[in-house]
C-alpha atoms as a PDB file:
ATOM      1  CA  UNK A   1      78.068 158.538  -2.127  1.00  0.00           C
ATOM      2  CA  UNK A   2      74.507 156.917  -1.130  1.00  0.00           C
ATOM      3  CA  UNK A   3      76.369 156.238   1.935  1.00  0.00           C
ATOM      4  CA  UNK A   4      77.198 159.422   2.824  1.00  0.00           C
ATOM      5  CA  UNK A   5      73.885 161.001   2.123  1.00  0.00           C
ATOM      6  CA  UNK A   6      72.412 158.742   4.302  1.00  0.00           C
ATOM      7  CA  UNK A   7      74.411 159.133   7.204  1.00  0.00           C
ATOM      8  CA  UNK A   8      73.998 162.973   6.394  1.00  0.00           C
ATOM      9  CA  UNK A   9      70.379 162.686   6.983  1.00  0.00           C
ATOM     10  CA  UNK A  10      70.123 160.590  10.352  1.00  0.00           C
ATOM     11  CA  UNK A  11      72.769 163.042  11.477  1.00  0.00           C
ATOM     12  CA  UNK A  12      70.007 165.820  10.782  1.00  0.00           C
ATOM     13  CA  UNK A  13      67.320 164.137  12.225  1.00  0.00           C
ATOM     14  CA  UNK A  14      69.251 163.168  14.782  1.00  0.00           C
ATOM     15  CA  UNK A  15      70.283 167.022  15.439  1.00  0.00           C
ATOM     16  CA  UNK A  16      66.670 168.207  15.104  1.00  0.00           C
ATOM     17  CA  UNK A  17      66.013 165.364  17.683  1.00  0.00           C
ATOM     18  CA  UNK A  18      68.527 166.865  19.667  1.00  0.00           C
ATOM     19  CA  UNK A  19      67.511 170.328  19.808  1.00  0.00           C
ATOM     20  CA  UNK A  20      63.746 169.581  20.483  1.00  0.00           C
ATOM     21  CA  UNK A  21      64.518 167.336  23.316  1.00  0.00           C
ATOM     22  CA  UNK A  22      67.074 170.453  24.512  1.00  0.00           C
ATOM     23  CA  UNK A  23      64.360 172.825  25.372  1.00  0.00           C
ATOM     24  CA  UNK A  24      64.357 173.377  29.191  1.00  0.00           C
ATOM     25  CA  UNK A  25      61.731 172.268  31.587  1.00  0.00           C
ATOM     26  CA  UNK A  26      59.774 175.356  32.541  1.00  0.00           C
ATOM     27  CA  UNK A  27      59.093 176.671  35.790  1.00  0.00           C
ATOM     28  CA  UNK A  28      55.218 178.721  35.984  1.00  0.00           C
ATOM     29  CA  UNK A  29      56.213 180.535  38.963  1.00  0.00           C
ATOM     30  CA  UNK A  30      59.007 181.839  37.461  1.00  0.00           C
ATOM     31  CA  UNK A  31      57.060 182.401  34.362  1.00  0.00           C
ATOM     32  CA  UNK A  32      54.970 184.281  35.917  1.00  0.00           C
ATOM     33  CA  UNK A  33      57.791 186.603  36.645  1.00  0.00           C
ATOM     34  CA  UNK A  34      58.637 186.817  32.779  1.00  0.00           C
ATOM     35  CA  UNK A  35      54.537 187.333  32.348  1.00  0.00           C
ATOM     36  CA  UNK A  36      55.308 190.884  33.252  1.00  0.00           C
ATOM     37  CA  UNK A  37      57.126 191.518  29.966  1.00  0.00           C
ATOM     38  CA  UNK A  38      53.695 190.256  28.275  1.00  0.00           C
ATOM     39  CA  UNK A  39      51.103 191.935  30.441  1.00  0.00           C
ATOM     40  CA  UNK A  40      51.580 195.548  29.146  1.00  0.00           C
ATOM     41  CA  UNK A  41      49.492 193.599  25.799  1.00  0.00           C
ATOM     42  CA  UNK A  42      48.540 190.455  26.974  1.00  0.00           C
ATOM     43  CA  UNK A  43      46.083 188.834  30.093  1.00  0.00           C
ATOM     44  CA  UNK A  44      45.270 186.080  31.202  1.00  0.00           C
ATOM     45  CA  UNK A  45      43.482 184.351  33.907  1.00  0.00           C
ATOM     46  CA  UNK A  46      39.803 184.600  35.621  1.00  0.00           C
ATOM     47  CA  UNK A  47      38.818 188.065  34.409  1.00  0.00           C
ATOM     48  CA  UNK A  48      41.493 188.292  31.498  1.00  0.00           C
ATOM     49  CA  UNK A  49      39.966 190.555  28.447  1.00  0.00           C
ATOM     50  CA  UNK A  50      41.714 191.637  25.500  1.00  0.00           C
ATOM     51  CA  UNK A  51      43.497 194.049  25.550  1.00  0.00           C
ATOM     52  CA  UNK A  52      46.169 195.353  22.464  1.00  0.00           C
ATOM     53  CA  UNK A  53      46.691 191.715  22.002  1.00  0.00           C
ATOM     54  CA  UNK A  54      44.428 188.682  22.542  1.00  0.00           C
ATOM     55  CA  UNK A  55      43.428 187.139  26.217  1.00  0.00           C
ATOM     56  CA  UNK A  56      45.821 183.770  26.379  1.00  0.00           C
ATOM     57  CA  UNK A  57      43.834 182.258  28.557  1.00  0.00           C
ATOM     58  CA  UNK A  58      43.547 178.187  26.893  1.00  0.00           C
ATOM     59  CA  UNK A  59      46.325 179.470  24.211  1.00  0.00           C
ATOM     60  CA  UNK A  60      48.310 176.280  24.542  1.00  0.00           C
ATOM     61  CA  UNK A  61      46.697 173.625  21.914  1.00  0.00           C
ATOM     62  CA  UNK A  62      44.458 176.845  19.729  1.00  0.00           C
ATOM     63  CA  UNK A  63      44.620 177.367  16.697  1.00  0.00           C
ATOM     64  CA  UNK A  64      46.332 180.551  15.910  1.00  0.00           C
ATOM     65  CA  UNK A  65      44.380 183.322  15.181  1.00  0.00           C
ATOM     66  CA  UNK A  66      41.392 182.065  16.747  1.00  0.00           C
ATOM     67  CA  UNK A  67      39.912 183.954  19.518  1.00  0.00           C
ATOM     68  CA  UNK A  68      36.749 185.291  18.919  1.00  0.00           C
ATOM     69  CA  UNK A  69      36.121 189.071  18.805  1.00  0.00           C
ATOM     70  CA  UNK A  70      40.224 189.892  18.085  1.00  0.00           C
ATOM     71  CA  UNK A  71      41.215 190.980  15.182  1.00  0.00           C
ATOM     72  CA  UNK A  72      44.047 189.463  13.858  1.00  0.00           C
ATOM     73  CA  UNK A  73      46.360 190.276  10.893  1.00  0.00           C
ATOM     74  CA  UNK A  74      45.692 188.347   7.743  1.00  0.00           C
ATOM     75  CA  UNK A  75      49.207 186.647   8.755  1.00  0.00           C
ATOM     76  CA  UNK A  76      48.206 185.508  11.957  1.00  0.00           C
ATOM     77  CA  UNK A  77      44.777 184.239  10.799  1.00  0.00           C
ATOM     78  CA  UNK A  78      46.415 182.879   7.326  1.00  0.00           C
ATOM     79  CA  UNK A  79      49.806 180.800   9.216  1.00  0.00           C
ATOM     80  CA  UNK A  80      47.760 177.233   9.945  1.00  0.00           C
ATOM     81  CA  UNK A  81      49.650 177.639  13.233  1.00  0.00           C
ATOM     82  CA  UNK A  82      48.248 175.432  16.344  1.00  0.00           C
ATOM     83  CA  UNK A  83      50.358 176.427  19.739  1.00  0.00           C
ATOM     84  CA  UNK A  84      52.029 174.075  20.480  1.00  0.00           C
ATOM     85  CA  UNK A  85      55.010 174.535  22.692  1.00  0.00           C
ATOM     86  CA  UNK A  86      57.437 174.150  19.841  1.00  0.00           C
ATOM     87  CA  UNK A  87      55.527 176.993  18.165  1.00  0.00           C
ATOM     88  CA  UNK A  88      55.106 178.943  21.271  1.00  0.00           C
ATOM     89  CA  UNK A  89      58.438 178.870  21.750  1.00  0.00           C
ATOM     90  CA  UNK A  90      59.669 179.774  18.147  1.00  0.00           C
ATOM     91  CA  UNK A  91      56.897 182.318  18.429  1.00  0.00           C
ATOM     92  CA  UNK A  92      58.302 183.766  21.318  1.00  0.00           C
ATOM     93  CA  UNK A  93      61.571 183.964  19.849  1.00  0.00           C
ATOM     94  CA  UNK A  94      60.650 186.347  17.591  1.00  0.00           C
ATOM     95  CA  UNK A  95      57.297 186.441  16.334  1.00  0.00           C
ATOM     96  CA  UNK A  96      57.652 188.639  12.973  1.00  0.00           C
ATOM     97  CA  UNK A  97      60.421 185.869  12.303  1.00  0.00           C
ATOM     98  CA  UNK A  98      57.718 183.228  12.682  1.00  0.00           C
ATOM     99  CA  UNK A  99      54.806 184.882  11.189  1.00  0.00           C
ATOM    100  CA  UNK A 100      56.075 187.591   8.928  1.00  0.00           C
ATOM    101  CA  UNK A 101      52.696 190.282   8.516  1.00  0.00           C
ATOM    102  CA  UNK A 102      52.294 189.554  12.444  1.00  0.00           C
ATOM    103  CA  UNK A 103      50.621 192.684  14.091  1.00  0.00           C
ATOM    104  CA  UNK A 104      52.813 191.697  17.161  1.00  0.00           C
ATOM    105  CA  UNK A 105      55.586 194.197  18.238  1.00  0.00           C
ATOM    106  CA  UNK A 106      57.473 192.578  20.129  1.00  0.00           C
ATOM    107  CA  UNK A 107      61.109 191.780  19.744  1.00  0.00           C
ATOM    108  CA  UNK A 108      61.255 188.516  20.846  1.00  0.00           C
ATOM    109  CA  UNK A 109      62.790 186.375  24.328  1.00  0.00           C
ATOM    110  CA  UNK A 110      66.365 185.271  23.632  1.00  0.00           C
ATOM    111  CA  UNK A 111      66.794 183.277  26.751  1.00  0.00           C
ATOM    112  CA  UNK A 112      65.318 179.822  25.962  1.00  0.00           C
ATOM    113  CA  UNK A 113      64.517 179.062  29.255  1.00  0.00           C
ATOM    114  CA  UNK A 114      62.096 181.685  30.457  1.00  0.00           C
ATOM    115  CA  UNK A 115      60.192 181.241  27.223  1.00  0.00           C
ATOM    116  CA  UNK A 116      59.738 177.749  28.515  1.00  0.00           C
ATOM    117  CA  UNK A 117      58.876 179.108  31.588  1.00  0.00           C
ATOM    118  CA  UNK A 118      56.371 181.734  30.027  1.00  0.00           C
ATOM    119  CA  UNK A 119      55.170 178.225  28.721  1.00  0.00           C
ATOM    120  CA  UNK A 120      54.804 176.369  31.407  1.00  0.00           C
ATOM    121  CA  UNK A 121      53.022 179.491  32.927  1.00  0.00           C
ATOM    122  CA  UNK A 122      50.471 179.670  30.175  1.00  0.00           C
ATOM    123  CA  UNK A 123      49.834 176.356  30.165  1.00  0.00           C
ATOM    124  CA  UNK A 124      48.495 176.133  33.764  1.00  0.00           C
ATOM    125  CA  UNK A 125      45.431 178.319  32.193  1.00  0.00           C
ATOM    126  CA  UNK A 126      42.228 176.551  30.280  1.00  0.00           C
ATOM    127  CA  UNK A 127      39.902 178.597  27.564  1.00  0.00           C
ATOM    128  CA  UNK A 128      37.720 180.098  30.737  1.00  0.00           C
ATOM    129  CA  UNK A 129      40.933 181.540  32.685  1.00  0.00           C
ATOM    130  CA  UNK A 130      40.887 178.732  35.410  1.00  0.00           C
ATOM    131  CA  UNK A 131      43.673 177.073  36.375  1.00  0.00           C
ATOM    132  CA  UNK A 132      43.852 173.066  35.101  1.00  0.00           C
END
């Protein structure tokens, strides 16, 4: 019985191993693409200013919640999230899912590889709107 309990558990660390290593490599000019989806509510780059939702310029490795001058929902500035791309990408999955309060309407990306993409586009972008 200890045996099997065990094994159970490498098996699910070895599955959640499995599915973190599984997200696709993504492609910034094609997220760029997928950026469109986020523009309507979201900027970002040189002369990005909020807009309905926060500027994501430097939003890869923040603290959630965190830009100065936005105001956030108590959920969003309560979750302890830092975006990370495994948060980013649950995020972007459906973000009342992952923050439940979230002022964010959106219904989420189902296709796991232009949220990396989105990702990898973000990511090119530091705090100021320059490209790394």
């Amino acid at each position: 019985m200890k045996y099997w309990m065990f094994a159970a558990g490498i098996g699910a660390v070895a599955m959640a191993g499995s599915a973190i290593a599984a997200m696709p490599k993504g492609n910034p000019a094609k997220g760029q693409q997928v950026f469109a989806r986020c523009a309507a509510c979201h900027k970002v780059g040189p002369n990005a200013a909020r807009s309905i939702g926060p500027a994501l310029n430097g939003v890869v490795g923040r603290a959630a919640g965190s830009d100065a001058g936005f105001r956030y929902s108590p959920a969003m500035k309560a979750s302890g999230i830092k975006w990370d791309e495994a948060n980013l990408d649950s995020f972007l999955q459906g973000p009342a899912k992952k923050v439940p309060g979230t002022k964010m309407i959106f219904p989420g990306m189902t296709a796991a590889q232009d949220r990396a993409d989105v990702i990898a586009y973000l990511k090119q972008y530091d705090a100021k709107g320059g490209k790394k």
